[in-house]
Protein backbone atom coordinates (compact mmCIF):
# COMPACT_ATOMS: atom_id res chain seq x y z
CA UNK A 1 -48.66 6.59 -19.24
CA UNK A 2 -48.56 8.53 -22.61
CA UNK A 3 -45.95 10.99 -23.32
CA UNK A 4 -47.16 14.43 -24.92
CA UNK A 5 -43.81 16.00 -26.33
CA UNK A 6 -43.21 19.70 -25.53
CA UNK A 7 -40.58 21.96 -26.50
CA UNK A 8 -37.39 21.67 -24.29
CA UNK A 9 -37.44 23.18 -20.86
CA UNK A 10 -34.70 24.61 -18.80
CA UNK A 11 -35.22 23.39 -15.53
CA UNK A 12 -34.52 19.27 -14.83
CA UNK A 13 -37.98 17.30 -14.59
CA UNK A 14 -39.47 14.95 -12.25
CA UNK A 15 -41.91 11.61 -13.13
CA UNK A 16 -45.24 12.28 -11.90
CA UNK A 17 -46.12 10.50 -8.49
CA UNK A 18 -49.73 9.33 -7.32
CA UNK A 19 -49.55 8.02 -3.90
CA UNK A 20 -52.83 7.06 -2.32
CA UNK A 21 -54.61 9.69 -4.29
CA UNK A 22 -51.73 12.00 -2.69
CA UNK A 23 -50.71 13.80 -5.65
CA UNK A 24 -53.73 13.86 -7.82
CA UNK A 25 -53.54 18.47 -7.53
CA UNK A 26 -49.89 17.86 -8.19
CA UNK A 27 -48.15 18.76 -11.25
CA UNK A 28 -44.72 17.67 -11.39
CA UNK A 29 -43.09 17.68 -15.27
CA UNK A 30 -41.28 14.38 -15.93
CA UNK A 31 -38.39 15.00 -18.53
CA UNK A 32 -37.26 17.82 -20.61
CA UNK A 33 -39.05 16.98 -23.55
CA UNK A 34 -42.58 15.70 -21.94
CA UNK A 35 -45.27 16.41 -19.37
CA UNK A 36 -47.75 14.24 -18.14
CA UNK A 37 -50.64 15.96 -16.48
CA UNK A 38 -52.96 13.73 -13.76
CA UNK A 39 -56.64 14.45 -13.72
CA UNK A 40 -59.07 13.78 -10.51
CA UNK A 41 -59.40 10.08 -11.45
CA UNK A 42 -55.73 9.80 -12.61
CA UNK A 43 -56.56 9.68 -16.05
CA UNK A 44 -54.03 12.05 -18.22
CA UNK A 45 -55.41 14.65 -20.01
CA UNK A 46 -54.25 15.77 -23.78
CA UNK A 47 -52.44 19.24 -23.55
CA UNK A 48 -55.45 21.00 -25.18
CA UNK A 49 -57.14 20.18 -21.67
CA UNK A 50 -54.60 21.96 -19.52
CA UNK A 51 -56.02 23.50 -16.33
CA UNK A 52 -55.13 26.96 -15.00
CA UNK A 53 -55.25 26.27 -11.97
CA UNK A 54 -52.49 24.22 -10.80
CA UNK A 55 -50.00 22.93 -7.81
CA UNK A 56 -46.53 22.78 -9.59
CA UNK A 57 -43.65 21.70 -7.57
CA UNK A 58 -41.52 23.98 -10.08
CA UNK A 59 -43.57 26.89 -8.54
CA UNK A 60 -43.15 25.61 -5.33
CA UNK A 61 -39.44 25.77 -5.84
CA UNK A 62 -39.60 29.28 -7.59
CA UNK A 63 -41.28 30.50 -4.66
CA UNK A 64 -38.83 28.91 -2.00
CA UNK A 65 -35.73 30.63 -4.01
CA UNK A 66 -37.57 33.99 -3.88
CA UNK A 67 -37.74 33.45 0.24
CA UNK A 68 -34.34 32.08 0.53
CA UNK A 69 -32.11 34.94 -1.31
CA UNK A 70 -34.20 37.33 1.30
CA UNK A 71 -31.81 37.75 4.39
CA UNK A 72 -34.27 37.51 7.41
CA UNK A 73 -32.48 37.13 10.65
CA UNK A 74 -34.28 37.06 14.00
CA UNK A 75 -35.97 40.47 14.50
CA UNK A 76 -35.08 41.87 10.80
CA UNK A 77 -38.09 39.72 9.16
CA UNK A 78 -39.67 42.71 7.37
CA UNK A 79 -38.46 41.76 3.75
CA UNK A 80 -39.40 38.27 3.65
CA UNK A 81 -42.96 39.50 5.64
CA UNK A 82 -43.60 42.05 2.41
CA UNK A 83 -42.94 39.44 0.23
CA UNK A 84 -45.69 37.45 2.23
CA UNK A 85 -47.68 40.45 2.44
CA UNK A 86 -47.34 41.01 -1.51
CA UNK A 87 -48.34 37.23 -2.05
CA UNK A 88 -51.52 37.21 0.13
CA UNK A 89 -53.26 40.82 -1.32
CA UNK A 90 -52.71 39.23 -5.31
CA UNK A 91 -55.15 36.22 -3.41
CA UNK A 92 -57.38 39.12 -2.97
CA UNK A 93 -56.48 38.84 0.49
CA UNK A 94 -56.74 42.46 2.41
CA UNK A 95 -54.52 44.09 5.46
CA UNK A 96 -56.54 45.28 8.34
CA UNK A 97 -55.38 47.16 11.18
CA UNK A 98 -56.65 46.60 14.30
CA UNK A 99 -57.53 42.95 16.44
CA UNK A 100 -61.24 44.45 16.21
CA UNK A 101 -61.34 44.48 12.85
CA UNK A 102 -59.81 41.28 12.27
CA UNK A 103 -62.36 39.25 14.73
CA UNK A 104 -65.37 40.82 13.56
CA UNK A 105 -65.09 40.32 10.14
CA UNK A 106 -66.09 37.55 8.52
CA UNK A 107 -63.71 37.87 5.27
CA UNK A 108 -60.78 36.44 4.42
CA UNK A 109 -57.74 39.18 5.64
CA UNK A 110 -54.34 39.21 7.55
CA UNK A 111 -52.87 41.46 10.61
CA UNK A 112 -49.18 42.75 11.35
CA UNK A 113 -49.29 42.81 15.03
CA UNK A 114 -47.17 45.15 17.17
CA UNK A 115 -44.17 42.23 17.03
CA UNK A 116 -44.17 41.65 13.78
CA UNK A 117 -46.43 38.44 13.23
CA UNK A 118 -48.45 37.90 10.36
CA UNK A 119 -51.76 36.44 11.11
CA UNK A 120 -54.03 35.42 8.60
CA UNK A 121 -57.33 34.12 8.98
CA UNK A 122 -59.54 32.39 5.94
CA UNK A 123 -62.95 31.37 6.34
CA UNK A 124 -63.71 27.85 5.62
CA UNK A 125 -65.47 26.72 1.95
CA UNK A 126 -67.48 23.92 4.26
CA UNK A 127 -70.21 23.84 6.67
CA UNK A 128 -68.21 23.63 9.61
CA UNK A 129 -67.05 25.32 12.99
CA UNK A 130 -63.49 23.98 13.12
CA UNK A 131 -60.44 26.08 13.27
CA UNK A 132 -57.22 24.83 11.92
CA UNK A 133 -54.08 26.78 13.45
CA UNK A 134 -51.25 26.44 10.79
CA UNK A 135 -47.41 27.77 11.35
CA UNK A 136 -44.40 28.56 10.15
CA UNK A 137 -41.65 31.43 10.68
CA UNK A 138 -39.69 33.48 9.00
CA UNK A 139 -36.77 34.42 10.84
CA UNK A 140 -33.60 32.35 10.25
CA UNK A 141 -30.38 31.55 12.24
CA UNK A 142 -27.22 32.94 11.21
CA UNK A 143 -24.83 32.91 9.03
CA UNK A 144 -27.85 34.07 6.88
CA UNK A 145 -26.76 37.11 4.67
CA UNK A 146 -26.40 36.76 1.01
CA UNK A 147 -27.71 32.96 0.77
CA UNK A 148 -26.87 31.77 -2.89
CA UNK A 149 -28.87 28.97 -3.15
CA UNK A 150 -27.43 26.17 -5.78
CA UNK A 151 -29.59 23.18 -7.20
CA UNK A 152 -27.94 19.79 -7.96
CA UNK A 153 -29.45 16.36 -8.92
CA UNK A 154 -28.62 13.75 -6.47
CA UNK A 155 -29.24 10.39 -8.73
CA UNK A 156 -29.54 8.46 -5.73
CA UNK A 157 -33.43 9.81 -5.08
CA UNK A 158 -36.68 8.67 -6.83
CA UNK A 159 -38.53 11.23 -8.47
CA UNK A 160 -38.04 14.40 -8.28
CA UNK A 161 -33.92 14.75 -8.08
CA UNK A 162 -33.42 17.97 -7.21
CA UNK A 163 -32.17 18.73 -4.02
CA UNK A 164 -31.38 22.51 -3.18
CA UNK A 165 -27.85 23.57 -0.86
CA UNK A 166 -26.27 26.89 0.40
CA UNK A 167 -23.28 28.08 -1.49
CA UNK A 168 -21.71 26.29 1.22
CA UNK A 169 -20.78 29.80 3.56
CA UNK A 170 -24.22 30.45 4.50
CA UNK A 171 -27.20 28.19 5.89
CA UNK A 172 -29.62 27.71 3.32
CA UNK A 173 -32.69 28.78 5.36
CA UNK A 174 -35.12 26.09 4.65
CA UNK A 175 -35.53 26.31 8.67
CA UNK A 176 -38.50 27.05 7.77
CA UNK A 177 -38.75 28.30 4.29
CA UNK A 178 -39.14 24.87 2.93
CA UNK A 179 -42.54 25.12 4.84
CA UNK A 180 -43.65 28.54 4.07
CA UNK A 181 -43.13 27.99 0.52
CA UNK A 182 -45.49 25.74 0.23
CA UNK A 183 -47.84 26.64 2.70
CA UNK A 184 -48.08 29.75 0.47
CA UNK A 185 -48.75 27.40 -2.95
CA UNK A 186 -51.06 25.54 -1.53
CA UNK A 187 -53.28 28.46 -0.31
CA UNK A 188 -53.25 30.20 -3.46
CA UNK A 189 -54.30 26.89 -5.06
CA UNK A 190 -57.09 26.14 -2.33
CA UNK A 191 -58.38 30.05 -3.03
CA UNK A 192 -58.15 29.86 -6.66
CA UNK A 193 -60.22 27.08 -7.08
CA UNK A 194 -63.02 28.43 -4.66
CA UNK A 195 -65.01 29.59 -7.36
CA UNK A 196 -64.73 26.47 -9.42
CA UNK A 197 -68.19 24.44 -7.90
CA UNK A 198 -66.33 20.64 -9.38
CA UNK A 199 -63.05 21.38 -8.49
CA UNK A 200 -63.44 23.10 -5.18
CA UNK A 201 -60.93 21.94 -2.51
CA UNK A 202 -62.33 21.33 0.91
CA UNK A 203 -61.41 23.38 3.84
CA UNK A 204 -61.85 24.70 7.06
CA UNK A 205 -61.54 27.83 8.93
CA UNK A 206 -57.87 28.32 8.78
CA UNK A 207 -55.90 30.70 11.21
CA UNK A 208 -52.17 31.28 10.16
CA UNK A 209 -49.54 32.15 12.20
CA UNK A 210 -46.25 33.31 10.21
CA UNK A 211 -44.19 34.49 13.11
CA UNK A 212 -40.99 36.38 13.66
CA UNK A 213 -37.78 35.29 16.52
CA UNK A 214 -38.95 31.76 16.08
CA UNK A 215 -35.22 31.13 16.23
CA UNK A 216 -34.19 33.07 19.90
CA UNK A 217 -36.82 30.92 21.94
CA UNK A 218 -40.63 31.12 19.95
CA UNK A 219 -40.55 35.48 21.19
CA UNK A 220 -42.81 36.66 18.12
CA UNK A 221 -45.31 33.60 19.26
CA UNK A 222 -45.51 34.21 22.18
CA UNK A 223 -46.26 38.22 21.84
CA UNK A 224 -49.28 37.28 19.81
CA UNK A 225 -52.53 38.70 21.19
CA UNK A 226 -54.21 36.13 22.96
CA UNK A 227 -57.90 37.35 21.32
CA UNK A 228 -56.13 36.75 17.80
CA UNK A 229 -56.34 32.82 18.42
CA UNK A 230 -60.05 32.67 18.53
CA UNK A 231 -61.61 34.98 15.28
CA UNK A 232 -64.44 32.71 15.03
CA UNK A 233 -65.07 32.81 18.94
CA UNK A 234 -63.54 29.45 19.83
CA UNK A 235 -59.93 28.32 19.84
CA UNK A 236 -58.62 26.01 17.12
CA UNK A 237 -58.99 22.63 16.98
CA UNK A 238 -55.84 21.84 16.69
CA UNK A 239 -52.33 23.67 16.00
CA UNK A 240 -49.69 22.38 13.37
CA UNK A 241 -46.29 23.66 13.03
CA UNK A 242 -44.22 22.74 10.11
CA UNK A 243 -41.41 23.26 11.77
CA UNK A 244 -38.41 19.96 12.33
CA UNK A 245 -36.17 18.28 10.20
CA UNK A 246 -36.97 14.88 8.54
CA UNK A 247 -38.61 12.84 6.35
CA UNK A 248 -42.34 13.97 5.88
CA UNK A 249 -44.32 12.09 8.15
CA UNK A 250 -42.64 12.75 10.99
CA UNK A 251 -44.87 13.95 14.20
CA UNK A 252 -43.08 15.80 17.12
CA UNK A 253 -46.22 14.85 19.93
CA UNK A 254 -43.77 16.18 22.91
CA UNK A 255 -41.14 18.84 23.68
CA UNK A 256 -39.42 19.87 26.32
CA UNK A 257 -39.37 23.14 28.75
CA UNK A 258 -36.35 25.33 27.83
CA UNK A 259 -35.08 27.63 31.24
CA UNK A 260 -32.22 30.45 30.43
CA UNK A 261 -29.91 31.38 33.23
CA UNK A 262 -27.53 34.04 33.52
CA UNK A 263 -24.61 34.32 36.22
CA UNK A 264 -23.41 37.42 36.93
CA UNK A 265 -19.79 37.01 39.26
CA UNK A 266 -18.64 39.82 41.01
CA UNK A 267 -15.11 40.52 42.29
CA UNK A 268 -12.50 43.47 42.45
CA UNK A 269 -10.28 44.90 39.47
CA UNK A 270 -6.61 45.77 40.30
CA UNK A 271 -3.68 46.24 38.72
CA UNK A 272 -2.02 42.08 38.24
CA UNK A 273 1.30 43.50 38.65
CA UNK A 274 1.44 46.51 40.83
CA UNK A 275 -1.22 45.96 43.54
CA UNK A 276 -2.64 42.01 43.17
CA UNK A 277 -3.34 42.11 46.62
CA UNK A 278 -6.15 44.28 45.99
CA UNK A 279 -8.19 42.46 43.72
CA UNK A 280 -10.83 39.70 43.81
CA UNK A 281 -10.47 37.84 40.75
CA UNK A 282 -14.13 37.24 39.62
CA UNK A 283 -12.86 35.25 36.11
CA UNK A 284 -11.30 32.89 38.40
CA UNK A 285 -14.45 31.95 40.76
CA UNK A 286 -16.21 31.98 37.69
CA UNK A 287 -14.08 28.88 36.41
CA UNK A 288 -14.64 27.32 39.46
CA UNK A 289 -18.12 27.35 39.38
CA UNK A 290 -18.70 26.63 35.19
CA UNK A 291 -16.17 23.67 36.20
CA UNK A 292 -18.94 22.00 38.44
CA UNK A 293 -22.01 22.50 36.22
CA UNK A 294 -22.83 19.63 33.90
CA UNK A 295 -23.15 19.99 30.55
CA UNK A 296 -24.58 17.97 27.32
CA UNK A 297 -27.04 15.40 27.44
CA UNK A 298 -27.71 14.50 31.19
CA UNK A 299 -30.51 11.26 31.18
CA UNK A 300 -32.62 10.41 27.96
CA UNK A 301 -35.01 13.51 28.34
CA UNK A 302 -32.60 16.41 29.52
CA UNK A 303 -29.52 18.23 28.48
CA UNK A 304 -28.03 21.42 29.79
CA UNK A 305 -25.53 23.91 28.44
CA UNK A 306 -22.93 26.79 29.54
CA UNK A 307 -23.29 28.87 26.03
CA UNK A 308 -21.47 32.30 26.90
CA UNK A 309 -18.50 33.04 29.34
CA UNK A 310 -17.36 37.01 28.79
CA UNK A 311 -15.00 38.55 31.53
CA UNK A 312 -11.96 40.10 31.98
CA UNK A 313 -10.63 43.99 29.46
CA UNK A 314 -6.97 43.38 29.51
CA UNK A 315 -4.00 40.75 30.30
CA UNK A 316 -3.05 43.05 33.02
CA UNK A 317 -6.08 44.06 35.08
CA UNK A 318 -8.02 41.48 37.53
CA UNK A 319 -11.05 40.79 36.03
CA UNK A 320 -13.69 42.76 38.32
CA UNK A 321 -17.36 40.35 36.76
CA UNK A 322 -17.68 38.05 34.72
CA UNK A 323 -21.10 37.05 32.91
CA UNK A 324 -22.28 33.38 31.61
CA UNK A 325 -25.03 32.36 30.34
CA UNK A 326 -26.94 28.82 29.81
CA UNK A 327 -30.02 26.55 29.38
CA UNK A 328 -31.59 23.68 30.71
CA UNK A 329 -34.05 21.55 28.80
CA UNK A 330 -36.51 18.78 29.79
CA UNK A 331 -39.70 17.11 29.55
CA UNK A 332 -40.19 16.97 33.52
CA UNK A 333 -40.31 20.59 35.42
CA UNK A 334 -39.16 18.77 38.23
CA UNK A 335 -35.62 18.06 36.72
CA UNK A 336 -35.07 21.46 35.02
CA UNK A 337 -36.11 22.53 38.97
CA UNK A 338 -33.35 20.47 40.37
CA UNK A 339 -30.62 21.19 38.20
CA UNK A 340 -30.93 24.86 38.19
CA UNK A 341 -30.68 23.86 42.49
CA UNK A 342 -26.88 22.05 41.08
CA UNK A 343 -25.89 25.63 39.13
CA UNK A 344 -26.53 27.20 42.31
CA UNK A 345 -24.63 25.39 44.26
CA UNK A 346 -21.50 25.08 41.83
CA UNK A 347 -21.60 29.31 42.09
CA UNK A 348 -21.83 29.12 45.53
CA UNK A 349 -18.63 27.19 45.90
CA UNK A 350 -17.07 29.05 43.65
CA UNK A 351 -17.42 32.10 45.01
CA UNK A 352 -16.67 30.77 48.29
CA UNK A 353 -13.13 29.56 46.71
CA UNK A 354 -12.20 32.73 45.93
CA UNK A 355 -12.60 34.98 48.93
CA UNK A 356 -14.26 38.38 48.53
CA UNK A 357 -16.27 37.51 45.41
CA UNK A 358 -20.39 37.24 45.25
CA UNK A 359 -22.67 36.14 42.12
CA UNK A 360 -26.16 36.86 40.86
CA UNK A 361 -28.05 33.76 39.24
CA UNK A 362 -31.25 34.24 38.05
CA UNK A 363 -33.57 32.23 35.45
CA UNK A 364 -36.44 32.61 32.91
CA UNK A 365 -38.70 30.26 31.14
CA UNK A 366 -39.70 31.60 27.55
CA UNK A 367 -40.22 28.28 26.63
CA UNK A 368 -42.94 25.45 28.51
CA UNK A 369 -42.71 21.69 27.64
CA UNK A 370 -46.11 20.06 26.01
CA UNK A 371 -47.16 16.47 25.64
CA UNK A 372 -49.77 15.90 22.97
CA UNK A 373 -52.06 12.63 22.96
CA UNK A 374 -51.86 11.38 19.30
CA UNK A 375 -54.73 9.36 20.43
CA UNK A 376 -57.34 12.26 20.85
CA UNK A 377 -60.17 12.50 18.62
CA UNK A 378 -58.61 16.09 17.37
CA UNK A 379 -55.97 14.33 15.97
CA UNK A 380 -57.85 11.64 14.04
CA UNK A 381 -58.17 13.71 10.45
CA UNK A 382 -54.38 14.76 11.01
CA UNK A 383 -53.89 10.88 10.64
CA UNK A 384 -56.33 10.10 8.02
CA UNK A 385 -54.28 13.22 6.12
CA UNK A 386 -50.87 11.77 5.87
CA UNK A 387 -52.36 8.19 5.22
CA UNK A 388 -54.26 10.19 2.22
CA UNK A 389 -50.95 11.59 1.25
CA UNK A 390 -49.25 8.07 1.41
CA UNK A 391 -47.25 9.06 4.72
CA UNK A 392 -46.45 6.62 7.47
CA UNK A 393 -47.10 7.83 11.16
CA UNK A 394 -43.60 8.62 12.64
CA UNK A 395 -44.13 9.93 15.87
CA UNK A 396 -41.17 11.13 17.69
CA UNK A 397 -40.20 13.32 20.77
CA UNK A 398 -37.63 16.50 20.57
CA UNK A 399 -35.50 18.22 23.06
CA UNK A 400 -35.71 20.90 20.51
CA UNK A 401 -38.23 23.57 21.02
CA UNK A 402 -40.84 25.67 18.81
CA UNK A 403 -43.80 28.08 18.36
CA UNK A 404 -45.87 25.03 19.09
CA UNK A 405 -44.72 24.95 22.52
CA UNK A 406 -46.45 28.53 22.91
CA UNK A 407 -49.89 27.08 21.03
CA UNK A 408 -49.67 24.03 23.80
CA UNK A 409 -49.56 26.29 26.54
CA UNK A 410 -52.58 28.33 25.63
CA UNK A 411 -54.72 24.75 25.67
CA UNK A 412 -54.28 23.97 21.54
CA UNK A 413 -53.45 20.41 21.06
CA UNK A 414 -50.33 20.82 18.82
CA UNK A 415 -48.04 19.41 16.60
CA UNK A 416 -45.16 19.81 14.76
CA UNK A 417 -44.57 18.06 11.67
CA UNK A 418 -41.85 17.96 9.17
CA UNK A 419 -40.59 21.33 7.20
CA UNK A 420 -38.93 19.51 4.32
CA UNK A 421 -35.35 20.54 5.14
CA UNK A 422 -32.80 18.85 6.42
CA UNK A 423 -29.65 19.49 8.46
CA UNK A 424 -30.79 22.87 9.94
CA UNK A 425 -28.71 25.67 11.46
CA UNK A 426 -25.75 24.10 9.15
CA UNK A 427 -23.95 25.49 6.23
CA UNK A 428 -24.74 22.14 5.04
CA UNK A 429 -28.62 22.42 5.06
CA UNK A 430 -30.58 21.20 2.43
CA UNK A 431 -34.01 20.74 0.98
CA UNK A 432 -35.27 18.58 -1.37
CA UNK A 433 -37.97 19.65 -4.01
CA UNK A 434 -40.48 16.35 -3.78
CA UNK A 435 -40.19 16.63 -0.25
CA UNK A 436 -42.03 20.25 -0.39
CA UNK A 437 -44.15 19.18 -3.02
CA UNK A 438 -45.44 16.27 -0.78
CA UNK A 439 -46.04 18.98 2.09
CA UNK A 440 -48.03 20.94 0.02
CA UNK A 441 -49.93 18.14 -0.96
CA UNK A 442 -50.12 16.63 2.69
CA UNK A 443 -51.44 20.19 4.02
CA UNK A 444 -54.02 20.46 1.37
CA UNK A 445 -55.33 17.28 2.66
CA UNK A 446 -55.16 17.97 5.75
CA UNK A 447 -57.47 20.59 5.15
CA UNK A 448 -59.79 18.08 3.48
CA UNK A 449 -59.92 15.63 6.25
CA UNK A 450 -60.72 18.41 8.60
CA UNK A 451 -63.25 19.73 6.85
CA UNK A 452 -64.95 16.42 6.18
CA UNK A 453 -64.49 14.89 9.92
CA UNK A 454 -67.76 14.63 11.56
């Protein structure tokens, strides 16, 4: 293609890409010294033609740095949700206050609920009833306090080279950044060009969930007023998350159910030295019983885990409790029923071990497995989307969990597909710019095929 020379730029610059008509909104520079600009038919326009409108993957990655450097732990989201909040009213987007308000009117606007959620509804540009329930979250897992984000070029890609890390001591926080970034880019570019009659980007009604304590078990999804998933009077049509690690076009169609138990062990305190015949060490029948509980990854669908074990206040005193804490995760209720049965048993016998000591086990589900049928008709635009954007089809299941497991549970037919980052919850985490360039791309069509599907 021709070459229009431009003054030198600071930032390192990416070849254009046009995948199946994937990136035809995209504008990615491709060296220093030159930008090539793509029009609706692929044909480059001259410089004096230059849109103002645009989907840059440089302001893509401006807008993920601005995220990142905001420290957002689980239930301390309120930075990072201003700087959403800040975004959204320069779309012309306006706060209202109350569920009423946000179900019975018809413009585009956004809620805080009680828990902190953001949840932003805009009407469609189409004739058309459909609902499209879109996610991502803001909370991140620790260590997550002064991120420094660093860009390098890995030569080893095609395209777009730069790949963003941590400064090494922190997670980077594209869990799920990487996927609000540009979930935020391509709305502003889908709004902006709503008044432009030839350029006008297809969509439908869109209902956006960006959630808070994603990262302790999907608690800010599932707080979310059950009357805020149908504004239009109907629920979606289908819910995606943007929310696992991997190459873009992956599909998480199943997760499983997550159960938390706790263990409380009970026993006597007494001096060790002067009077051991009066305790009941609980920190020992606690051992006993965490030694007969299975751990890791039990059969191809489940895993369990012992995460915390706190007892005992000094060398010299018989630990009176002791407290533990764990999970089981699986695909079948039936197993996560039957294992739980196996930790009761193991702190039966060890209590029974050591005489005089009792326990209290008890269990909670905040999380419910889903299984989604890729094969429903729901799904079928979701498809022609990523096939639009050049994407193969990966389907895959998770023993991870997410806010989609709360949208599955309230009868959405959900997904999760990739957030652009890679190695999450890792000091090592990071996120490659094309990648969140393509996801913009892929969730504007989306969109599109939504809007158009009969």
């Amino acid at each position: 293609m021709p070459l229009i020379p431009l003054l030198p730029i600071l930032m390192p610059l990416i070849p254009i890409q046009d995948v199946s008509g994937g990136y035809s909104h995209i504008v990615v520079p491709k060296a220093p010294a030159a930008i090539e600009r793509i029009s609706q038919n692929n044909t480059p326009l001259p410089l004096s033609h230059k849109r103002t409108v645009t989907l840059s993957a440089d302001q893509i990655l401006k807008t993920f740095l601005d995220l990142v450097k905001i420290p957002s732990p689980s239930g301390q989201e309120a930075e990072v949700r201003a700087y959403v909040e800040n975004r959204l009213q320069t779309l012309g987007i306006a706060e209202t206050s109350t569920v009423e308000d946000f179900l019975s009117t018809p413009d585009k606007q956004y809620l805080v609920d009680p828990s902190g959620n953001l949840i932003l509804k805009i009407p469609g540009n189409v004739s058309s009833n459909r609902t499209l329930l879109l996610n991502a979250h803001m909370d991140v897992v620790p260590p997550c306090l002064n991120i420094k984000p660093v860009i390098r070029q890995d030569k080893k890609l095609k395209g777009d080279k730069r790949v963003v890390h941590s400064s090494g001591d922190t997670v980077l926080g594209g869990d799920d950044k990487a996927a609000l970034a540009p979930l935020l880019e391509a709305l502003a570019y889908s709004l902006r060009l709503d008044n432009d009659t030839k350029r006008k980007h297809p969509r439908p009604n869109l209902l956006l969930t960006i959630t808070v304590e994603e990262e302790i078990g999907g608690v800010g999804a599932g707080k979310i007023d059950p009357a805020l998933y149908m504004p239009n009077g109907r629920k979606p049509e289908v819910a995606v998350s943007f929310d696992i690690s991997g190459e873009q076009g992956t599909v998480v169609y199943e997760a499983p159910q997550l159960t938390i138990w706790n263990a409380t062990v009970k026993g006597q305190s007494a001096h060790a030295g002067m009077e051991p015949e009066k305790g009941v060490n609980a920190l020992k029948a606690a051992v006993l019983a965490a030694s007969q509980i299975e751990v890791g990854r039990l059969d191809e669908d489940m895993s369990a885990n012992i995460g915390t074990f706190n007892s005992g206040q000094k060398f010299n005193i018989i630990a009176e409790q002791a407290h533990l804490s764990g999970e089981v995760r699986s695909l079948h209720p039936e197993k996560v029923e039957r294992q739980l049965e196996k930790i009761q048993r193991a702190f039966e016998k060890g209590t029974l071990a050591v005489k005089g000591s009792s326990f209290e086990l008890s269990h909670h589900t905040p999380i419910w497995g889903y299984h989604s049928d890729l094969g429903l008709e729901a799904f079928a635009p979701l498809k022609q989307a990523l096939k639009k954007t050049g994407l193969p089809l990966t389907p895959i299941r998770t023993n991870g969990a997410s806010d989609v497991n709360v949208f599955a549970k309230k009868g959405i037919p959900s997904v999760v597909l990739s957030g652009a980052y890679y190695n999450p919850h890792q000091t090592s985490e990071f996120v490659r710019v094309e990648d969140m360039a393509t996801l913009a791309q892929l969730m504007l069509n989306i969109w599109q095929c939504y809007a158009s599907a009969p």
